[in-house]
C-alpha atoms as a PDB file:
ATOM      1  CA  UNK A   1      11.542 -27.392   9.525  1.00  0.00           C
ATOM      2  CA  UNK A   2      13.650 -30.783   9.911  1.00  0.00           C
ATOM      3  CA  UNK A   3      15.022 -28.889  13.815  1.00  0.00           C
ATOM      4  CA  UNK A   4      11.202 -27.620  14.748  1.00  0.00           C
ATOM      5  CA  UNK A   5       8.669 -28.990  12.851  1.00  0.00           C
ATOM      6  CA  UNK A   6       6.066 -26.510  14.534  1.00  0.00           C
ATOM      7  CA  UNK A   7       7.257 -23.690  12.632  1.00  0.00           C
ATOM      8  CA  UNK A   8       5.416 -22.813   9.397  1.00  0.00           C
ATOM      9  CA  UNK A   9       8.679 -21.973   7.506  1.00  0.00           C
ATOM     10  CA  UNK A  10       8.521 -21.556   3.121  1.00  0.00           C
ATOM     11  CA  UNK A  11      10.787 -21.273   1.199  1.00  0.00           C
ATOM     12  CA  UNK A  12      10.842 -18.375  -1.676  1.00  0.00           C
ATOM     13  CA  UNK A  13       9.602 -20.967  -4.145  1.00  0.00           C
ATOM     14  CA  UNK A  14       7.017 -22.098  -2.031  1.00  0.00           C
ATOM     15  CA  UNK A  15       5.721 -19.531  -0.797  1.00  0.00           C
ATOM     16  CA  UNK A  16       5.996 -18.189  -4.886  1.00  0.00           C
ATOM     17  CA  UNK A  17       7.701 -15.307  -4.288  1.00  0.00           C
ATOM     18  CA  UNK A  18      11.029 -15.956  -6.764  1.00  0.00           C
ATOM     19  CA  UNK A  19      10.818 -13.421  -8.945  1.00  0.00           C
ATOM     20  CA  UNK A  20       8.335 -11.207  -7.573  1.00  0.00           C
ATOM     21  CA  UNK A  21       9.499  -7.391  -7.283  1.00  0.00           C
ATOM     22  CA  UNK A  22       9.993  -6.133  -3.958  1.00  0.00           C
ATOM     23  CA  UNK A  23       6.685  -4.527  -3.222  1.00  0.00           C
ATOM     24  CA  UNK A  24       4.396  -7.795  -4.191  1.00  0.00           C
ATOM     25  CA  UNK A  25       6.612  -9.823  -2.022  1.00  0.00           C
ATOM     26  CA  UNK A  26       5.784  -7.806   0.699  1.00  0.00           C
ATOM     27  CA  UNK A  27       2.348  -7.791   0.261  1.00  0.00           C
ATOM     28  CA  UNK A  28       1.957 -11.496  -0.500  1.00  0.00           C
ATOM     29  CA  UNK A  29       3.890 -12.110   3.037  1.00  0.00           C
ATOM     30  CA  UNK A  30       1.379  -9.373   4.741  1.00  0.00           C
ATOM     31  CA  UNK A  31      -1.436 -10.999   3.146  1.00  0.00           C
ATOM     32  CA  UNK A  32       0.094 -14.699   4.436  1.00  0.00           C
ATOM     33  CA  UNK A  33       0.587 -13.237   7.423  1.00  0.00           C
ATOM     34  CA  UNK A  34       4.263 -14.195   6.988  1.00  0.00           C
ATOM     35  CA  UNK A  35       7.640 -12.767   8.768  1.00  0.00           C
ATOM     36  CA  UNK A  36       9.603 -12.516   5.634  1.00  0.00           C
ATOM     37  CA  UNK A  37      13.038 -13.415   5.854  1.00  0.00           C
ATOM     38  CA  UNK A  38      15.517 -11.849   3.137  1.00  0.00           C
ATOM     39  CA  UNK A  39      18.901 -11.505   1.885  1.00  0.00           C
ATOM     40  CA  UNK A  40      17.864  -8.578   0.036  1.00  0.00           C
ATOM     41  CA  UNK A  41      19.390  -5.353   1.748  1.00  0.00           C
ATOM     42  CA  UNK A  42      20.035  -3.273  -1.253  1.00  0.00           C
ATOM     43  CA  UNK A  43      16.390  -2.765  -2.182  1.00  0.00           C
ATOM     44  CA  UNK A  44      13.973  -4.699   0.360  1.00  0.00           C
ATOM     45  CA  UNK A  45      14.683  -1.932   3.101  1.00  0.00           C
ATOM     46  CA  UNK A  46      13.654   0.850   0.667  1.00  0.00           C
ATOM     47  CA  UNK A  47      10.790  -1.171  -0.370  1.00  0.00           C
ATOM     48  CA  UNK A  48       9.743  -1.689   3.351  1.00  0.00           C
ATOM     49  CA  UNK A  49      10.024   1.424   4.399  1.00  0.00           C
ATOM     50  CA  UNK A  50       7.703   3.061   1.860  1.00  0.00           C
ATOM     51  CA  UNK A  51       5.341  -0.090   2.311  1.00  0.00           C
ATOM     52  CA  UNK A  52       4.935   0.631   5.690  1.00  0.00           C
ATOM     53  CA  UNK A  53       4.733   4.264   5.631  1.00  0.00           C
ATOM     54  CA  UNK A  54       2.058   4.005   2.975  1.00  0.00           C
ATOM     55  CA  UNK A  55      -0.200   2.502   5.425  1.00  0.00           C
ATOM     56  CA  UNK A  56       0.535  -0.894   4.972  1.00  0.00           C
ATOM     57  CA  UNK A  57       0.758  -3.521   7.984  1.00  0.00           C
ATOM     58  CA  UNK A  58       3.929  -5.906   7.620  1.00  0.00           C
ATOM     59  CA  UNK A  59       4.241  -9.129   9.867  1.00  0.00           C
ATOM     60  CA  UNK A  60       7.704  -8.026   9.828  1.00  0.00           C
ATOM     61  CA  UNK A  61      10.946  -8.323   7.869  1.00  0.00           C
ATOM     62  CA  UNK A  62      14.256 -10.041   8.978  1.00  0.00           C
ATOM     63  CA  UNK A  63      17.236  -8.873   7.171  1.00  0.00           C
ATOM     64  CA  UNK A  64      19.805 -12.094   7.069  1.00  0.00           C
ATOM     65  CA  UNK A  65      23.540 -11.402   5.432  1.00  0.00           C
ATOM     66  CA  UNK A  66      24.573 -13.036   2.661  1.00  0.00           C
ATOM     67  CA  UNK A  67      27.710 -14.901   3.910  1.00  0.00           C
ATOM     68  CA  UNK A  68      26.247 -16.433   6.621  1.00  0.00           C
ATOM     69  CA  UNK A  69      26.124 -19.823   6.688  1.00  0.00           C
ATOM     70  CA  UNK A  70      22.703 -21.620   6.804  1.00  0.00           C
ATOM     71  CA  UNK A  71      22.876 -23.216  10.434  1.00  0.00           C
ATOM     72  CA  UNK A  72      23.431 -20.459  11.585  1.00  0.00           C
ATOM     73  CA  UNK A  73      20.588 -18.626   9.862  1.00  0.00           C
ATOM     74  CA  UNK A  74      18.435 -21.671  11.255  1.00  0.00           C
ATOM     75  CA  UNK A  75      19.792 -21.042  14.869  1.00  0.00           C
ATOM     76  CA  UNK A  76      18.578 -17.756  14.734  1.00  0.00           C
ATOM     77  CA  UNK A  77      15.379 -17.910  13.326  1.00  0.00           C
ATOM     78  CA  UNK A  78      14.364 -21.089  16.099  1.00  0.00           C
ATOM     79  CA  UNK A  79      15.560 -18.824  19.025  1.00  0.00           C
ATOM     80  CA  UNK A  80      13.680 -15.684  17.645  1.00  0.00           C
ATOM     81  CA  UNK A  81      10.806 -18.560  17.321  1.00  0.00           C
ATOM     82  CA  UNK A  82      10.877 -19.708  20.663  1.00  0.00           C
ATOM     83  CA  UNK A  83      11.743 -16.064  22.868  1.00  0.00           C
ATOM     84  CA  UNK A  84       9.508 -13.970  21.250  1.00  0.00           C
ATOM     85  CA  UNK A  85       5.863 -13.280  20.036  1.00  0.00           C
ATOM     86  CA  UNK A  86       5.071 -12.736  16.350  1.00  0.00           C
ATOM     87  CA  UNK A  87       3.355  -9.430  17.498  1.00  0.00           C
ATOM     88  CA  UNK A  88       6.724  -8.245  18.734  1.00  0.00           C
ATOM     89  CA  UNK A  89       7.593  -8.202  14.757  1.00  0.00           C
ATOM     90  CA  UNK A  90       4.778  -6.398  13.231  1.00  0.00           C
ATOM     91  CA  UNK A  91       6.239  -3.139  11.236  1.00  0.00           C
ATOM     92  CA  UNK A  92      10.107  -4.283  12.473  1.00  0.00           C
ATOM     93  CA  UNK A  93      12.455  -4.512   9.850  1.00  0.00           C
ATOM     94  CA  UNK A  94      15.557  -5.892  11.738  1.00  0.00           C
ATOM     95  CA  UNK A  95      19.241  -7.718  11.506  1.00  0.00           C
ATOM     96  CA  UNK A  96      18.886 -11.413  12.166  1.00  0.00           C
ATOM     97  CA  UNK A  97      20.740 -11.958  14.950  1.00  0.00           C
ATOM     98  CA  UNK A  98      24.028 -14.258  14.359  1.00  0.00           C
END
């Protein structure tokens, strides 16, 4: 938010999603109307999968790794930001480009 104060960016705690199970953080970040943006590759892609296929319309999910470092993470998300559209997302559960 400090790089591109434009982009309506929260945090797990903000947006109250710490400790929510899988399936409820997807549907709070449908219902937001949020790209959700997770480290979570063990269970989140399951979880997507069958939230999608259940009917369910996702803003999208970006999958980040867990070892990279956050500035890089940042880059990412401000070029996806600024080259695409957020309709370009919608049911995509991708790799975060590094």
């Amino acid at each position: 938010m400090r790089r591109e104060p434009a982009v309506d960016f929260a945090s797990a705690i903000d947006a109250a999603l710490d400790g929510l199970p899988d399936p409820d953080v997807l549907k709070l970040a449908a219902t937001q109307g949020r790209i959700l943006v997770t480290h979570d590759a063990n269970t989140m892609t399951r979880h997507f999968r069958d939230f999608v296929q259940a009917g369910n319309p996702s803003p999208g999910v970006l999958m980040v790794p867990q070892e990279i470092v956050p500035g890089r993470i940042i880059e990412s998300i401000l070029l996806i930001w600024i080259a695409s559209e957020a309709s370009e997302w919608v049911d995509q559960l991708v790799w975060l480009p590094i």
